[in-house]
N, C-alpha and C. Protein backbone atom coordinates (compact mmCIF):
# COMPACT_ATOMS: atom_id res chain seq x y z
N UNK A 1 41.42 -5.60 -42.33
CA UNK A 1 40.22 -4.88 -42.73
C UNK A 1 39.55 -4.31 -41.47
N UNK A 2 39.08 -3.30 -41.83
CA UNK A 2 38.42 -2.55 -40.73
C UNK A 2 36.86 -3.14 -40.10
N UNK A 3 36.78 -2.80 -38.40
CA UNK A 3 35.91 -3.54 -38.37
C UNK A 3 34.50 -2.56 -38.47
N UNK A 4 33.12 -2.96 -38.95
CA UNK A 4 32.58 -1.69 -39.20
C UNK A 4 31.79 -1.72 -37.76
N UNK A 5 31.77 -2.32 -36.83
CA UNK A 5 31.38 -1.77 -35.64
C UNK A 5 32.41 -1.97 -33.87
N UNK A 6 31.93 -0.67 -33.36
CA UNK A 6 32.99 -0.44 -32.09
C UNK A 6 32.49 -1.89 -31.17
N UNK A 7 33.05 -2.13 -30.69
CA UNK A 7 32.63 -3.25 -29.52
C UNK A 7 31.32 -2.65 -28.43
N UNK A 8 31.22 -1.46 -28.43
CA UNK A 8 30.50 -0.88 -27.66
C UNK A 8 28.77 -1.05 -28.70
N UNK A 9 28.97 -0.88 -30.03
CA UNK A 9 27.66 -0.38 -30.99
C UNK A 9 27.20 -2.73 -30.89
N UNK A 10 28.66 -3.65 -30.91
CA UNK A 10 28.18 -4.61 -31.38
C UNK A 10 27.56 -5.09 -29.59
N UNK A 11 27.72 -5.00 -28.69
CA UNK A 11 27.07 -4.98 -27.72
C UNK A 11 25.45 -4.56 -28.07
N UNK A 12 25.47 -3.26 -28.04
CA UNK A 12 24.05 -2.91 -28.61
C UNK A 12 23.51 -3.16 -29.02
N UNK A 13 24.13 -4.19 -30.33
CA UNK A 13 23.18 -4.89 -31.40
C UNK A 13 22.44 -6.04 -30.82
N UNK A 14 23.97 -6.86 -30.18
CA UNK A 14 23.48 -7.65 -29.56
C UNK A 14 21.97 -7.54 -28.19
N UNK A 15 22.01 -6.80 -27.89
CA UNK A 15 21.15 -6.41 -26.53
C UNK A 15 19.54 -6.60 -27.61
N UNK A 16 19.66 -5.78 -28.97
CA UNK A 16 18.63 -5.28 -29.88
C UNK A 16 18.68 -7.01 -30.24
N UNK A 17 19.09 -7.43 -30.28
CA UNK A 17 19.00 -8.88 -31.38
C UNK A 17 17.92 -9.57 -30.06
N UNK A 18 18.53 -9.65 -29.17
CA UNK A 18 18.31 -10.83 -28.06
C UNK A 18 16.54 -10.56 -28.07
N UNK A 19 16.65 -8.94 -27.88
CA UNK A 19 15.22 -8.74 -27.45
C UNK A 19 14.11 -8.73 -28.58
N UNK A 20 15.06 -8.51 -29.14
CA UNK A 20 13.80 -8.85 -31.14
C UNK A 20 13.55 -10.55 -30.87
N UNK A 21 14.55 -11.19 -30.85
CA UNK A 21 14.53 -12.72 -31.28
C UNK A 21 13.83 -13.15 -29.72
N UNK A 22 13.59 -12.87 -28.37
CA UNK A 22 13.38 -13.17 -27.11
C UNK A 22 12.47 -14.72 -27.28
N UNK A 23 11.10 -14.62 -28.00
CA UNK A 23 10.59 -15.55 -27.54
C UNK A 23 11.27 -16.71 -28.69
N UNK A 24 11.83 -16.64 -29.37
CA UNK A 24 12.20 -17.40 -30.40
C UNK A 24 13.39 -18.40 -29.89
N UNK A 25 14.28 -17.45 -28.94
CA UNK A 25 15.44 -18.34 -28.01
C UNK A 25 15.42 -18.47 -27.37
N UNK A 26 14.43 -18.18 -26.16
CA UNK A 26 13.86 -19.09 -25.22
C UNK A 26 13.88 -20.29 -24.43
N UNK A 27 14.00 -21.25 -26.06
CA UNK A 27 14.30 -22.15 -25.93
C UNK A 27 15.52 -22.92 -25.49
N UNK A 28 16.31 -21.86 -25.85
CA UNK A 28 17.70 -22.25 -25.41
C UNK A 28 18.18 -21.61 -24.15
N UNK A 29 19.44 -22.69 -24.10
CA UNK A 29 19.63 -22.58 -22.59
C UNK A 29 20.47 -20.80 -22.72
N UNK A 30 20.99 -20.36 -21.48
CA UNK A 30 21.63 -19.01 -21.56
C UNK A 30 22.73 -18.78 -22.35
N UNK A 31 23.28 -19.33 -22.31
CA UNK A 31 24.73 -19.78 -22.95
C UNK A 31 24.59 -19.82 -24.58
N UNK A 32 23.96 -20.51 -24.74
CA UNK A 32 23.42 -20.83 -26.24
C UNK A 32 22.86 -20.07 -27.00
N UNK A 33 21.84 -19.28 -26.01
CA UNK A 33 21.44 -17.87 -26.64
C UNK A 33 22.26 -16.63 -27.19
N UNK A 34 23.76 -16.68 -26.04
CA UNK A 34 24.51 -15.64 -26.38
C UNK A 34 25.28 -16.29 -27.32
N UNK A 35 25.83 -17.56 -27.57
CA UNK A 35 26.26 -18.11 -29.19
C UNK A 35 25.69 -17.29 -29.93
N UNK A 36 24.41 -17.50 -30.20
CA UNK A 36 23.48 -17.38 -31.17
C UNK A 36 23.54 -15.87 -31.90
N UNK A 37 23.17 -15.25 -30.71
CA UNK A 37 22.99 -13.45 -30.60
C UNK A 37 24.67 -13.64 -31.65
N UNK A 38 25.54 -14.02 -30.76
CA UNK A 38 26.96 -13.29 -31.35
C UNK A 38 27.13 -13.85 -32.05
N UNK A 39 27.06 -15.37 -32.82
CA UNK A 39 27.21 -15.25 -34.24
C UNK A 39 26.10 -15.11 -35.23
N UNK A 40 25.21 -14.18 -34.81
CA UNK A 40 24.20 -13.44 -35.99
C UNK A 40 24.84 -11.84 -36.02
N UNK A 41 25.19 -11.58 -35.07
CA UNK A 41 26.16 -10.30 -35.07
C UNK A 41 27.50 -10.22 -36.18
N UNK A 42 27.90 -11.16 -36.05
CA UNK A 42 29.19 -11.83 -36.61
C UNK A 42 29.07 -12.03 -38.12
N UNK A 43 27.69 -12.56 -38.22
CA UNK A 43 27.35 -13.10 -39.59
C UNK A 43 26.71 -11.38 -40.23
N UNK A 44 25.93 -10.94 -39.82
CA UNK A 44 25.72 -8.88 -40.13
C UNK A 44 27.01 -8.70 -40.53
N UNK A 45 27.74 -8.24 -39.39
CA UNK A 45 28.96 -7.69 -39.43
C UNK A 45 30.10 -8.13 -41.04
N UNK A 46 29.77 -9.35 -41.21
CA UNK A 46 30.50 -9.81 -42.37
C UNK A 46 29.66 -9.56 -43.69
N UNK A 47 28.49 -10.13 -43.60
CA UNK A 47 28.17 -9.30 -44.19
C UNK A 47 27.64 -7.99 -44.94
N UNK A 48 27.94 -6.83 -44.00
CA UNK A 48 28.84 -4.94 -44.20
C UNK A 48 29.62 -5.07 -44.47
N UNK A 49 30.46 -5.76 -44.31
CA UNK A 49 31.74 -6.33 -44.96
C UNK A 49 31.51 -6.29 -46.48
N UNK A 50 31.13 -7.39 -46.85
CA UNK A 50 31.03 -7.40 -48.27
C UNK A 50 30.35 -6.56 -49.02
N UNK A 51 29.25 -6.23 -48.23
CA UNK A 51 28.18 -5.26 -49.26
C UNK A 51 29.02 -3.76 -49.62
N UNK A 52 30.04 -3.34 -48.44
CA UNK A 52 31.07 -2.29 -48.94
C UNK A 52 32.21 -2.23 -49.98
N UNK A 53 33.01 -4.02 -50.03
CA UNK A 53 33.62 -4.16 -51.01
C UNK A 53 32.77 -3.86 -52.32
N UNK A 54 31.82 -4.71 -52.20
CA UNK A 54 31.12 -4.23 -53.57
C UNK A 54 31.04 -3.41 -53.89
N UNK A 55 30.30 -2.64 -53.09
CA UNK A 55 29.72 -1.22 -53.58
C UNK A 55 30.81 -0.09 -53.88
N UNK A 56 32.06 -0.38 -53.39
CA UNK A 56 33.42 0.12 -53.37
C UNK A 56 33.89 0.32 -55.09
N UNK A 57 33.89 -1.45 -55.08
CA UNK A 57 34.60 -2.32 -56.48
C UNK A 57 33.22 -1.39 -57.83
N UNK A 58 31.72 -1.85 -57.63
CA UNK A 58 31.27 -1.24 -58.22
C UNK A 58 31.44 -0.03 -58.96
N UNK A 59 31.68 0.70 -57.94
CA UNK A 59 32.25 2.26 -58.52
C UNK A 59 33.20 2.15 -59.41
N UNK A 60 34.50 1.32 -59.40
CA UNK A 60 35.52 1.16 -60.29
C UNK A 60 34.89 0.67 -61.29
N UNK A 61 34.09 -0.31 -61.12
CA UNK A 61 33.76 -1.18 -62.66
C UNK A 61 32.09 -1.30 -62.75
N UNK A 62 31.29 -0.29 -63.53
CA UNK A 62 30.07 -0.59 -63.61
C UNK A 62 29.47 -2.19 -63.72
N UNK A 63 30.24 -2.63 -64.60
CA UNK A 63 29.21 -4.09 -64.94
C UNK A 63 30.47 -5.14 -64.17
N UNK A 64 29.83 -5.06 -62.87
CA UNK A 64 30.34 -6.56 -62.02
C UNK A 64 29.92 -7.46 -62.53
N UNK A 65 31.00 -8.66 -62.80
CA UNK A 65 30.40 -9.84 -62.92
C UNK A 65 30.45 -10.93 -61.71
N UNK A 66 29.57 -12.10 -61.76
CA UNK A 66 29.28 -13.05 -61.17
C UNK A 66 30.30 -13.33 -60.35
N UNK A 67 31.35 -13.75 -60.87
CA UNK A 67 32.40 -14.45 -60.75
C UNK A 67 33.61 -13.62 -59.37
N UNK A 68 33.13 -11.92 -59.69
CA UNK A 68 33.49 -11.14 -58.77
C UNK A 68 32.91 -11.14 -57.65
N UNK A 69 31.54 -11.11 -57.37
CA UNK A 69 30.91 -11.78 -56.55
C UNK A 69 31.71 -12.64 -55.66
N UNK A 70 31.89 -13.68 -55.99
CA UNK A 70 31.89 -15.57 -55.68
C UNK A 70 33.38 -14.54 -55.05
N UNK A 71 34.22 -14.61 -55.80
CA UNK A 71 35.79 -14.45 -55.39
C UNK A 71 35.94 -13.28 -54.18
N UNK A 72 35.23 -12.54 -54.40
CA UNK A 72 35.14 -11.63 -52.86
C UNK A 72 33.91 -12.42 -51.57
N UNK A 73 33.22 -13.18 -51.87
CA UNK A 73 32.46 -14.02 -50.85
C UNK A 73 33.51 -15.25 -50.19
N UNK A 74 34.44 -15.92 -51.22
CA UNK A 74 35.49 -17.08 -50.78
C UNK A 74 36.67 -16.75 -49.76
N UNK A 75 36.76 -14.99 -50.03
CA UNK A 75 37.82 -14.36 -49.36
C UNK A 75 37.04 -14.14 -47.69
N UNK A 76 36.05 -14.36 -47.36
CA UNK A 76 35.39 -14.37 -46.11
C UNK A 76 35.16 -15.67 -45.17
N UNK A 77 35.37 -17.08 -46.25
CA UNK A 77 35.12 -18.32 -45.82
C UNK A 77 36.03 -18.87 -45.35
């Protein structure tokens, strides 16, 4: 599956995340902060992921059910 951002845009995000979240991670040591930043990037990124399958699948089938949901969210875990 395609990824929906260049390494260059998820840098960016990251730079945008750090400095939105700044006084909030602080707390943490340097290292920990860039965990953080990159798996909230990671966790976005996945989910564009899904919100495209849907909105994809949607088009094919007006009335999604629940269950379609769940089974395209398990395929990410």
């Amino acid at each position: 599956m395609e990824k929906p951002f260049t390494q260059e845009k998820r840098i960016k995000l990251q730079q945008k995340m750090m400095t939105a979240l700044e006084r909030e991670v602080q707390v943490l040591s340097p290292e920990l902060q860039e965990i953080l930043i990159d798996d909230l990037v990671t966790a976005f990124e996945n989910r564009i992921k899904v919100l495209k399958i849907l909105q994809q699948k949607q088009k094919k089938t007006e009335n999604m059910q629940i269950e379609d949901i769940a089974e395209i969210h398990k395929s990410f875990i």
